[in-house]
N, C-alpha and C. Protein backbone atom coordinates (compact mmCIF):
# COMPACT_ATOMS: atom_id res chain seq x y z
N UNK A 1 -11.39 1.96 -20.98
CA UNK A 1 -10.90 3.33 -20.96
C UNK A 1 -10.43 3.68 -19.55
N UNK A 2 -9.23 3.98 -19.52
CA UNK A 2 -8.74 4.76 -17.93
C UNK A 2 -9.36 5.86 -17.67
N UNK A 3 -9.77 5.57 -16.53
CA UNK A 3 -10.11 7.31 -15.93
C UNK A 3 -9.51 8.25 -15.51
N UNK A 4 -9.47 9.38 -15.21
CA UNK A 4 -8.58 10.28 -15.14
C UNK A 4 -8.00 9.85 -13.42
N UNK A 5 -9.20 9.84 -12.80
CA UNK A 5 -8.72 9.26 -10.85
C UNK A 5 -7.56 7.96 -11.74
N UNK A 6 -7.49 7.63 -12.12
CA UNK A 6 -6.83 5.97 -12.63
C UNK A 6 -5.25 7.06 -13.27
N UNK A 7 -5.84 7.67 -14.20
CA UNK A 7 -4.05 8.55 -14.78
C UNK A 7 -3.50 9.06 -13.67
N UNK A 8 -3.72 9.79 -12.43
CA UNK A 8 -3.59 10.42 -11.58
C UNK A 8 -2.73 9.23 -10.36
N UNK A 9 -3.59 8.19 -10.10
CA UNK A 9 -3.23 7.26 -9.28
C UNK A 9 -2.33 6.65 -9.81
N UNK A 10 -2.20 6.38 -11.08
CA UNK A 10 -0.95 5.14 -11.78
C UNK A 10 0.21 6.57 -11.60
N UNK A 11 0.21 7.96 -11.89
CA UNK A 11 1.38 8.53 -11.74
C UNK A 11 1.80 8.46 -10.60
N UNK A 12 1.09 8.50 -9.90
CA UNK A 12 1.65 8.58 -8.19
C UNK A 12 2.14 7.51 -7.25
N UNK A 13 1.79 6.38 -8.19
CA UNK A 13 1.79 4.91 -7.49
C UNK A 13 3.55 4.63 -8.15
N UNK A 14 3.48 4.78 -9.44
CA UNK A 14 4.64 4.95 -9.84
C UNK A 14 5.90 6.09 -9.59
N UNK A 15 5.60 6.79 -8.98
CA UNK A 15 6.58 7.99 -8.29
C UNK A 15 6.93 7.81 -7.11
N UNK A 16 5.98 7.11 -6.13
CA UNK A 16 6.29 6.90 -5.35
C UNK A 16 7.32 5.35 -4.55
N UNK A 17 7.03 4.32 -5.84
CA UNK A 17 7.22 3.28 -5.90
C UNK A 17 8.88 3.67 -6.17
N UNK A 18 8.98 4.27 -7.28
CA UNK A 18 10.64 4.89 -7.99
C UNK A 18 11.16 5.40 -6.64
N UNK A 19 10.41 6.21 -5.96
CA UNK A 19 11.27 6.79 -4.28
C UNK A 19 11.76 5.82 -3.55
N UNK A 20 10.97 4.76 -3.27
CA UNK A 20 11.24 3.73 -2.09
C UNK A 20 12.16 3.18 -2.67
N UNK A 21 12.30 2.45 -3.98
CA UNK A 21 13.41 1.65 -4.62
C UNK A 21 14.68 2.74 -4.14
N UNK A 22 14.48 3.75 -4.41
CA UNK A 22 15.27 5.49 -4.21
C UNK A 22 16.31 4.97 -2.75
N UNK A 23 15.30 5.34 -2.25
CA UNK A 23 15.77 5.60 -0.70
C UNK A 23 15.99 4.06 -0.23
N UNK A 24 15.62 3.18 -0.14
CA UNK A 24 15.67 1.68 0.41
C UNK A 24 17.12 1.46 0.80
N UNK A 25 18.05 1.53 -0.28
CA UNK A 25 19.60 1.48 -0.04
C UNK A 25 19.78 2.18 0.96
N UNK A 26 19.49 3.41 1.21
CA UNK A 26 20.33 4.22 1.85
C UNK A 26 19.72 3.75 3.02
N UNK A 27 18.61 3.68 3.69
CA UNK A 27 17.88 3.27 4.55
C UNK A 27 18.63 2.69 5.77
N UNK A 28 19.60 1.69 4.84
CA UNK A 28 20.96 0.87 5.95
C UNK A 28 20.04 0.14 7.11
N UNK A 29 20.17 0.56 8.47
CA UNK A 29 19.95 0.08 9.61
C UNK A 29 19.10 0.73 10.35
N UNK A 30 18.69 1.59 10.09
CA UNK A 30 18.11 2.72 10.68
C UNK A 30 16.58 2.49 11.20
N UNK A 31 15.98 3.03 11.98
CA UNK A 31 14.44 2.72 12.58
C UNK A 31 13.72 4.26 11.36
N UNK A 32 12.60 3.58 11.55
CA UNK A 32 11.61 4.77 11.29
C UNK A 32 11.17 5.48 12.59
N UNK A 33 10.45 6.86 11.97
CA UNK A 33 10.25 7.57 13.53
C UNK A 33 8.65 6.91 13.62
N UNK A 34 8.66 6.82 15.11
CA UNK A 34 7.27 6.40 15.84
C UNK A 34 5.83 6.54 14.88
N UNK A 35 5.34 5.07 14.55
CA UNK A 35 3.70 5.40 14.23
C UNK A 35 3.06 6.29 14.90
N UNK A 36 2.69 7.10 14.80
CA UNK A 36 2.03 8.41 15.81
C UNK A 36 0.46 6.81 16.85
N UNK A 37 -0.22 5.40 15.44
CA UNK A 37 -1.09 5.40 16.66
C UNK A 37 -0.48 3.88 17.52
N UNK A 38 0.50 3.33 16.90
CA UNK A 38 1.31 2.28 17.20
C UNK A 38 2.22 2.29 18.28
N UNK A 39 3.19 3.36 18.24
CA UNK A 39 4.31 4.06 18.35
C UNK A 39 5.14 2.64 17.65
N UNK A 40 5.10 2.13 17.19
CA UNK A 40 6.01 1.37 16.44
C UNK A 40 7.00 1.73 15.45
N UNK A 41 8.20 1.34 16.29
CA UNK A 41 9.44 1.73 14.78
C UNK A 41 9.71 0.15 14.07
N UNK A 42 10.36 0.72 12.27
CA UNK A 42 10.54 -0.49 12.24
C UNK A 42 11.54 -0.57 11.67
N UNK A 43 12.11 -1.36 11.37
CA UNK A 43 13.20 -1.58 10.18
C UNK A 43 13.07 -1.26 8.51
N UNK A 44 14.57 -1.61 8.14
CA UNK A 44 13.92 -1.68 6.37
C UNK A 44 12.85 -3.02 5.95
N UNK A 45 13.43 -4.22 6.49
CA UNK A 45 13.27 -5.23 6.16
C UNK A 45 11.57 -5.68 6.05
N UNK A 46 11.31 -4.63 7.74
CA UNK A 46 9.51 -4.71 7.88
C UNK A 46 8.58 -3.37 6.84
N UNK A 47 9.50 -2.68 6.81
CA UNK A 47 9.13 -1.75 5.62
C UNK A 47 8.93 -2.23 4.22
N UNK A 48 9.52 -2.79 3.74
CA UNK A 48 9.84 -3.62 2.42
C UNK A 48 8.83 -4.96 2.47
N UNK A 49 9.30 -5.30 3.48
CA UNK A 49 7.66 -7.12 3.56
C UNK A 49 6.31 -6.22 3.63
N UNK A 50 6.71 -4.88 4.62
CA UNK A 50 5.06 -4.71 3.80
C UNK A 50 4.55 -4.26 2.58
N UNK A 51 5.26 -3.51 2.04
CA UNK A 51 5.33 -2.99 1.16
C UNK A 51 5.25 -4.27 -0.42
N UNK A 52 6.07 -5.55 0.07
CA UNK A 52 5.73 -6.28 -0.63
C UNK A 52 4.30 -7.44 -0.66
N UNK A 53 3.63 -6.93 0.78
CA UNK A 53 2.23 -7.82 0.94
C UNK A 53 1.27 -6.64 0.98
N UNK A 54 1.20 -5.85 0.83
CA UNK A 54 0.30 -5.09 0.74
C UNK A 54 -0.69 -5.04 -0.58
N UNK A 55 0.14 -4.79 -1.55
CA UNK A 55 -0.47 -4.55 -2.95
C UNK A 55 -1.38 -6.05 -3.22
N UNK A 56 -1.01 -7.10 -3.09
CA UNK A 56 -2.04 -8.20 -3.24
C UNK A 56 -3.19 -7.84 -2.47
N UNK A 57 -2.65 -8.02 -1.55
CA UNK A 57 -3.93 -8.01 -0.11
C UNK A 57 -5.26 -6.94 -0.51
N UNK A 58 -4.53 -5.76 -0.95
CA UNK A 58 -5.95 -4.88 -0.92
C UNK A 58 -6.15 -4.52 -2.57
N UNK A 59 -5.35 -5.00 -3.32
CA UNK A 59 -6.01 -5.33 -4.44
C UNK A 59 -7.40 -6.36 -4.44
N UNK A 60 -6.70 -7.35 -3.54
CA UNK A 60 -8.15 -8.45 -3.82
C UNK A 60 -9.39 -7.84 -3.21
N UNK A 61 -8.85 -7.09 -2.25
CA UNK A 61 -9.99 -6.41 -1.34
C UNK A 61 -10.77 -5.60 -1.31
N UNK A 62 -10.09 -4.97 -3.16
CA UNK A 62 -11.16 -3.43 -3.66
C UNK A 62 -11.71 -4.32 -4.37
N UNK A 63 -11.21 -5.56 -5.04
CA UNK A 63 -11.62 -6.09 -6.51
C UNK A 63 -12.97 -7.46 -5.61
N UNK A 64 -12.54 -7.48 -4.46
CA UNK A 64 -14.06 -7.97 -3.63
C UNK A 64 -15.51 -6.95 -3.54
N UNK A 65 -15.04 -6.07 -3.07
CA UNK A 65 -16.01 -4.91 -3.28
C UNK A 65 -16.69 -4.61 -4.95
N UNK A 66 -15.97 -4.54 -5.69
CA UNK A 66 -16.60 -3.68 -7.05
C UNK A 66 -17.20 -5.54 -7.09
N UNK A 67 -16.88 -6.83 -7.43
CA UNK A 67 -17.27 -7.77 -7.71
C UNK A 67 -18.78 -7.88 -7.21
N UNK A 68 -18.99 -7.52 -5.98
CA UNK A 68 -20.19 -7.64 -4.87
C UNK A 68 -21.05 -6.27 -5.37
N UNK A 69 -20.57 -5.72 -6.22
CA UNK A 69 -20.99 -4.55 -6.23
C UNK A 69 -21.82 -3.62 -4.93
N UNK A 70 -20.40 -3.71 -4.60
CA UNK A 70 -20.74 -2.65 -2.47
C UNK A 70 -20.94 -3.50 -1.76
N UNK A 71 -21.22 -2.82 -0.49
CA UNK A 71 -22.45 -3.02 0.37
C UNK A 71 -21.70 -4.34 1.09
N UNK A 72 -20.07 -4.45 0.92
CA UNK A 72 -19.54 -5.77 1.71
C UNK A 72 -18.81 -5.36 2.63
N UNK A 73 -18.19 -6.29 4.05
CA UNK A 73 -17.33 -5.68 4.51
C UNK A 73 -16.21 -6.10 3.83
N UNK A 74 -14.69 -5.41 3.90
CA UNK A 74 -13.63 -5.65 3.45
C UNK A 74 -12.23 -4.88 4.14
N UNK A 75 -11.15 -5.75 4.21
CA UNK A 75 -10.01 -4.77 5.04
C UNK A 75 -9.65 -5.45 6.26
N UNK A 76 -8.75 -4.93 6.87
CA UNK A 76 -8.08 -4.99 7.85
C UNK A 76 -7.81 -3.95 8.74
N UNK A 77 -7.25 -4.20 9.68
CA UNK A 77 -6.40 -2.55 10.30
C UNK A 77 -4.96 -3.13 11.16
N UNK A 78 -4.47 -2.28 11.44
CA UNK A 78 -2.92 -2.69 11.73
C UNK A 78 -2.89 -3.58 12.20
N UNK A 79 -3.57 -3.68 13.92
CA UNK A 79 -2.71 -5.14 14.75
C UNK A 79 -3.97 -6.37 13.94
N UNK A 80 -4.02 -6.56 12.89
CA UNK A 80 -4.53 -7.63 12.42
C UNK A 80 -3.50 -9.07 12.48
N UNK A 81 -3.71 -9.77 12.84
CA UNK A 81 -2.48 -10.57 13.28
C UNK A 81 -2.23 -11.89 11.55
N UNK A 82 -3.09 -11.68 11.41
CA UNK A 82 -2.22 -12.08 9.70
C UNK A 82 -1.70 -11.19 9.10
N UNK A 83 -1.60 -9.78 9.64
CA UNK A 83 -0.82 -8.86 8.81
C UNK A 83 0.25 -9.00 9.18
N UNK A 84 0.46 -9.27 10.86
CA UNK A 84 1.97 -8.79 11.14
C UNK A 84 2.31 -10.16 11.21
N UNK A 85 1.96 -11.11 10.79
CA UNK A 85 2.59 -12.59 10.78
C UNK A 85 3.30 -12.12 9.50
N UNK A 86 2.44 -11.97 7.93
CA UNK A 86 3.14 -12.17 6.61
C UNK A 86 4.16 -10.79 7.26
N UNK A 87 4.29 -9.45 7.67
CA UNK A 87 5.44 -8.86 7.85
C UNK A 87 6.19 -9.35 8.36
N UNK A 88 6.06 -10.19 9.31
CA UNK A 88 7.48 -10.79 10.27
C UNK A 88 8.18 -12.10 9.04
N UNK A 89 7.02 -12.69 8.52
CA UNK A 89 7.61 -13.83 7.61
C UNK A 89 8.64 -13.48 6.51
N UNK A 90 8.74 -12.41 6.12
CA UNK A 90 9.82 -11.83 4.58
C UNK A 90 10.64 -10.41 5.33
N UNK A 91 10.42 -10.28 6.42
CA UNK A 91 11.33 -8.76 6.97
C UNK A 91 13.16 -9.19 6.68
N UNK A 92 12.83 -10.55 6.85
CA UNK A 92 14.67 -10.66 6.51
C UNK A 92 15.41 -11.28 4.90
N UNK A 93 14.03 -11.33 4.17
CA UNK A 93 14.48 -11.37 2.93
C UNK A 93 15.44 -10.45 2.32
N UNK A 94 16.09 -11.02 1.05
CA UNK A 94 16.68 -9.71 0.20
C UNK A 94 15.82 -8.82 0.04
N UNK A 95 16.40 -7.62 0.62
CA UNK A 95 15.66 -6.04 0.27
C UNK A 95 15.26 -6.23 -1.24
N UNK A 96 16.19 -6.41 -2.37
CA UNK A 96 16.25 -6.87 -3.98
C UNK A 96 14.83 -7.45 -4.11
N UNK A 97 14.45 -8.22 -3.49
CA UNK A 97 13.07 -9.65 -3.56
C UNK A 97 12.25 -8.97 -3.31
N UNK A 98 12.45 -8.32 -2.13
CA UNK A 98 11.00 -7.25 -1.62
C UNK A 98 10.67 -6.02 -2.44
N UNK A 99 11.95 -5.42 -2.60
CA UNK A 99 11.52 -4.15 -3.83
C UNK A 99 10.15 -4.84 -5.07
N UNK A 100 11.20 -5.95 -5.45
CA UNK A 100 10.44 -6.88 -6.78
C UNK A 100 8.99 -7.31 -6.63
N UNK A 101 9.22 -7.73 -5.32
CA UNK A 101 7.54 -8.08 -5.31
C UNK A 101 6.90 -6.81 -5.12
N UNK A 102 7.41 -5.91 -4.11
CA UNK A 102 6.15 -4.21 -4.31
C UNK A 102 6.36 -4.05 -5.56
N UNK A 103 6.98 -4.23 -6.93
CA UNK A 103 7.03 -4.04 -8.06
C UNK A 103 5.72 -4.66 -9.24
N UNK A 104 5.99 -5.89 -8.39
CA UNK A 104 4.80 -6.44 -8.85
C UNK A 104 3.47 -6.12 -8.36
N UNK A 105 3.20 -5.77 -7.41
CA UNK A 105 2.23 -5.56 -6.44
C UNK A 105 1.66 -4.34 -7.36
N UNK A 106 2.27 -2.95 -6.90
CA UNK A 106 2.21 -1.66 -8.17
C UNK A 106 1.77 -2.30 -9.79
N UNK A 107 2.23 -2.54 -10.26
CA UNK A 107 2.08 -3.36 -11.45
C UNK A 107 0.29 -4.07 -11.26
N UNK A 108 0.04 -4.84 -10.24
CA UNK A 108 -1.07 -5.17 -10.45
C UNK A 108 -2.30 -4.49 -10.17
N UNK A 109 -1.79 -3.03 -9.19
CA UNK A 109 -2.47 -2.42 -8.94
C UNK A 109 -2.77 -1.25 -9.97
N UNK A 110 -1.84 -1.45 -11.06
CA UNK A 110 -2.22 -0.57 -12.20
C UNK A 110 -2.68 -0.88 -12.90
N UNK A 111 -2.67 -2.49 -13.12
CA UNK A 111 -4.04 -2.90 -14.01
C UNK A 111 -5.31 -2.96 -13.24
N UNK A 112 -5.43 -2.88 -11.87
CA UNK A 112 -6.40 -3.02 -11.59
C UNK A 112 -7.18 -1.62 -11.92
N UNK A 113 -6.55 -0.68 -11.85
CA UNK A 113 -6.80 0.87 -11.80
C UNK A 113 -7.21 1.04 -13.21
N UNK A 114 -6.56 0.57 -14.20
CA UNK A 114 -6.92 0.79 -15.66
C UNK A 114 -8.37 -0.13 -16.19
N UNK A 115 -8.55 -1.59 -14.81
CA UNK A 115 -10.21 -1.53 -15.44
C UNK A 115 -11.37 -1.16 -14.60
N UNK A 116 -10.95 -0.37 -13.67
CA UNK A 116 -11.88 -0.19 -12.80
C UNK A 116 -12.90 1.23 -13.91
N UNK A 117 -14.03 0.94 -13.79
CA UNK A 117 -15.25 2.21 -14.36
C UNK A 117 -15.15 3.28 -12.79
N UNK A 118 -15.83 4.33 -13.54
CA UNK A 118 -16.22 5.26 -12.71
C UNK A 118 -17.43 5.12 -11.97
N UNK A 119 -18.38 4.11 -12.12
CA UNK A 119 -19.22 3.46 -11.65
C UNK A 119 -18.69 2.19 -10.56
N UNK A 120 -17.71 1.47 -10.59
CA UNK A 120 -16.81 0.70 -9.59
C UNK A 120 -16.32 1.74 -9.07
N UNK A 121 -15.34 2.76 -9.31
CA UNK A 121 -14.77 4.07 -8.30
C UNK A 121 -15.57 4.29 -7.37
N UNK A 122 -17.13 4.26 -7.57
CA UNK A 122 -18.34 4.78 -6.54
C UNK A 122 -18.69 3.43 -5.83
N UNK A 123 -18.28 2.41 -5.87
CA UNK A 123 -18.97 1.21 -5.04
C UNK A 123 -18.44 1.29 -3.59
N UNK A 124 -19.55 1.48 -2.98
CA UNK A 124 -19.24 1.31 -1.77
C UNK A 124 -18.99 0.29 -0.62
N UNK A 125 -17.99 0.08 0.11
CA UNK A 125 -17.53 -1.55 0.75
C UNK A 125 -17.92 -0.70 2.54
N UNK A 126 -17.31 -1.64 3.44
CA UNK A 126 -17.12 -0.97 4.78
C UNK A 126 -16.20 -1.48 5.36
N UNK A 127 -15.45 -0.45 5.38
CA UNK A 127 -14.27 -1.04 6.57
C UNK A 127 -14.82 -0.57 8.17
N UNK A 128 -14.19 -2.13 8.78
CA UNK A 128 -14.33 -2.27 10.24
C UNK A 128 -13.77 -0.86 10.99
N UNK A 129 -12.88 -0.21 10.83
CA UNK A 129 -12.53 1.03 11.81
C UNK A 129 -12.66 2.27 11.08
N UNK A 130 -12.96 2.42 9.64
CA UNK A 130 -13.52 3.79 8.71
C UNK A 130 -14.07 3.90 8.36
N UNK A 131 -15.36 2.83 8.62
CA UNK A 131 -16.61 2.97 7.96
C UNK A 131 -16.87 2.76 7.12
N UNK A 132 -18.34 3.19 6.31
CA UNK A 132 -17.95 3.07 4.49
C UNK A 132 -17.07 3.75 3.72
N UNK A 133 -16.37 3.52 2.88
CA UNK A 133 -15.95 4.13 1.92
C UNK A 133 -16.05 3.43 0.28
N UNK A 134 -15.83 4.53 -0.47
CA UNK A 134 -16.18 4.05 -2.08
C UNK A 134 -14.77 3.88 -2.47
N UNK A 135 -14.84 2.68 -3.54
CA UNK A 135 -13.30 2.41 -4.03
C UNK A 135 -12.71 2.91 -3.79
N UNK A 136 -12.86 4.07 -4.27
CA UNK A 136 -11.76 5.23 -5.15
C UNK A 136 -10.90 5.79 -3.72
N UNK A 137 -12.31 5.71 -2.34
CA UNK A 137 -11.55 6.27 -1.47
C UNK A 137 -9.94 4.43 -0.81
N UNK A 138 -10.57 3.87 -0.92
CA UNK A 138 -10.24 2.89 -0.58
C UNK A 138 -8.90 2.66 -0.88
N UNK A 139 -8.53 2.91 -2.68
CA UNK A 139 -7.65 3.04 -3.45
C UNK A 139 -6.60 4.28 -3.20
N UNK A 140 -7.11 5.02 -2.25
CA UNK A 140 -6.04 5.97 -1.96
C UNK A 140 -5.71 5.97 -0.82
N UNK A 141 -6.35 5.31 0.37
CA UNK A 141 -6.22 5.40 1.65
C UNK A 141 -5.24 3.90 1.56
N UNK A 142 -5.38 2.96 0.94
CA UNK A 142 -5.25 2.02 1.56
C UNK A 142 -3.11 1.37 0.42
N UNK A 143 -3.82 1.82 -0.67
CA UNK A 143 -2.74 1.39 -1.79
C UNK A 143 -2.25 3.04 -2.34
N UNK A 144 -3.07 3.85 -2.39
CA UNK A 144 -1.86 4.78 -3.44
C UNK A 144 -1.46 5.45 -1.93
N UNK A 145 -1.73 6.33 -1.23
CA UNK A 145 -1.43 7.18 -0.26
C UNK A 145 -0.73 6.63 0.77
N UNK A 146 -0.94 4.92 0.84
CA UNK A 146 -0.07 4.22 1.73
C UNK A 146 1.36 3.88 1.39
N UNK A 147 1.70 3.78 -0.35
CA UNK A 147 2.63 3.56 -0.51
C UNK A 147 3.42 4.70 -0.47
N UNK A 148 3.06 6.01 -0.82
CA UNK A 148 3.22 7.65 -0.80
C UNK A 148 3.91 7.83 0.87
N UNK A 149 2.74 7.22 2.34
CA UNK A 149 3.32 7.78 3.11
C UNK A 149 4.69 6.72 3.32
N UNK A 150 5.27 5.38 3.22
CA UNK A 150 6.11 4.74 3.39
C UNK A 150 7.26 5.07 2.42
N UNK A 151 7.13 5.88 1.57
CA UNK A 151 8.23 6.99 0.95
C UNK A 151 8.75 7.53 1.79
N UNK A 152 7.72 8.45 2.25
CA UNK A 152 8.08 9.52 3.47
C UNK A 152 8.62 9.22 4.39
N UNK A 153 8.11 7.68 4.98
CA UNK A 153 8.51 7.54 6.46
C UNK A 153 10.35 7.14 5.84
N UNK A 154 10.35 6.62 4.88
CA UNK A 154 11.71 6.39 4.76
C UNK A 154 12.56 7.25 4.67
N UNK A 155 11.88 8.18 3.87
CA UNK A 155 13.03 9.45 3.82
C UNK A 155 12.93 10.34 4.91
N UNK A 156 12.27 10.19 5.65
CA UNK A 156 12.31 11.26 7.18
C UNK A 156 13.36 10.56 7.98
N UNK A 157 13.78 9.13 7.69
CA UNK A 157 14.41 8.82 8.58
C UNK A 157 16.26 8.63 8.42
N UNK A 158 16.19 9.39 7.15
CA UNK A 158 17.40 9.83 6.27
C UNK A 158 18.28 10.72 6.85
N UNK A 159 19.14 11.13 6.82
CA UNK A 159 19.64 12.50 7.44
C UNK A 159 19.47 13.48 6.27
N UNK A 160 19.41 14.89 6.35
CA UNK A 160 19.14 15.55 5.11
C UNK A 160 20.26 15.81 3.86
N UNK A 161 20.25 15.94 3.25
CA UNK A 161 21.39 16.09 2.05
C UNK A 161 21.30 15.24 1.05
């Protein structure tokens, strides 16, 4: 049975997923504006590789946690240097390839969402720079709200109209 956090997250994962495919074209050449803790701008290409390594990565990484039931560490944080290796490795792929794989990525993160219990929603893991958090928070900080803000950063970097 889906849970309602699960109806809520699959709409948003999917709305936001439909934006980036959205905006990606138009995107062209353009930088994003400054990570506020990075100051890093990036391209489409590093936008899109992450966007296409992300959804594995912390799928396996909630589905480590509920498995252990809690109480594990799990995660990364930005300058993790296998993160920005797999981004540098696909930034010059077809945009087309990268959409497809965040396609897939979304996709697996909606089945993951449709078997997670409300009892896994509450398992608690620890990330190295946020401490503990329970799935559910995990699932929004890390996969739904991350793909939500890389909407944004794309379309902020749009001109308006």
């Amino acid at each position: 049975m889906t849970t309602s956090f699960a109806s809520d997250r699959i709409r948003r994962l999917q709305a936001a997923a439909a934006r980036v495919r959205e905006l990606a074209p138009q995107f062209g050449d353009r930088l994003t504006s400054a990570d506020p803790t990075t100051n890093e701008r990036w391209d489409r290409g590093q936008v899109l590789s992450h966007l296409a390594e992300l959804f594995p990565y912390w799928v396996e990484e909630v589905q480590k946690v509920v498995a252990a039931g809690g109480q594990v560490p799990f995660g990364r944080v930005k300058t993790t240097p296998s993160r920005l290796e797999r981004i540098e490795a696909s930034r010059h792929e077809d945009p087309g390839v990268l959409l497809d794989q965040m396609d897939a990525g979304v996709a697996r993160t909606v089945s993951l969402l449709q078997d997670l219990s409300e009892e896994d929603l509450d398992r608690v893991g620890h990330h190295q720079s946020m401490g503990d958090m329970t799935v559910s928070e995990a699932i929004d900080e890390f996969l739904v709200g991350h793909l939500e803000q890389h909407a944004e950063q794309l379309a902020d970097a749009l001109p308006p109209g």
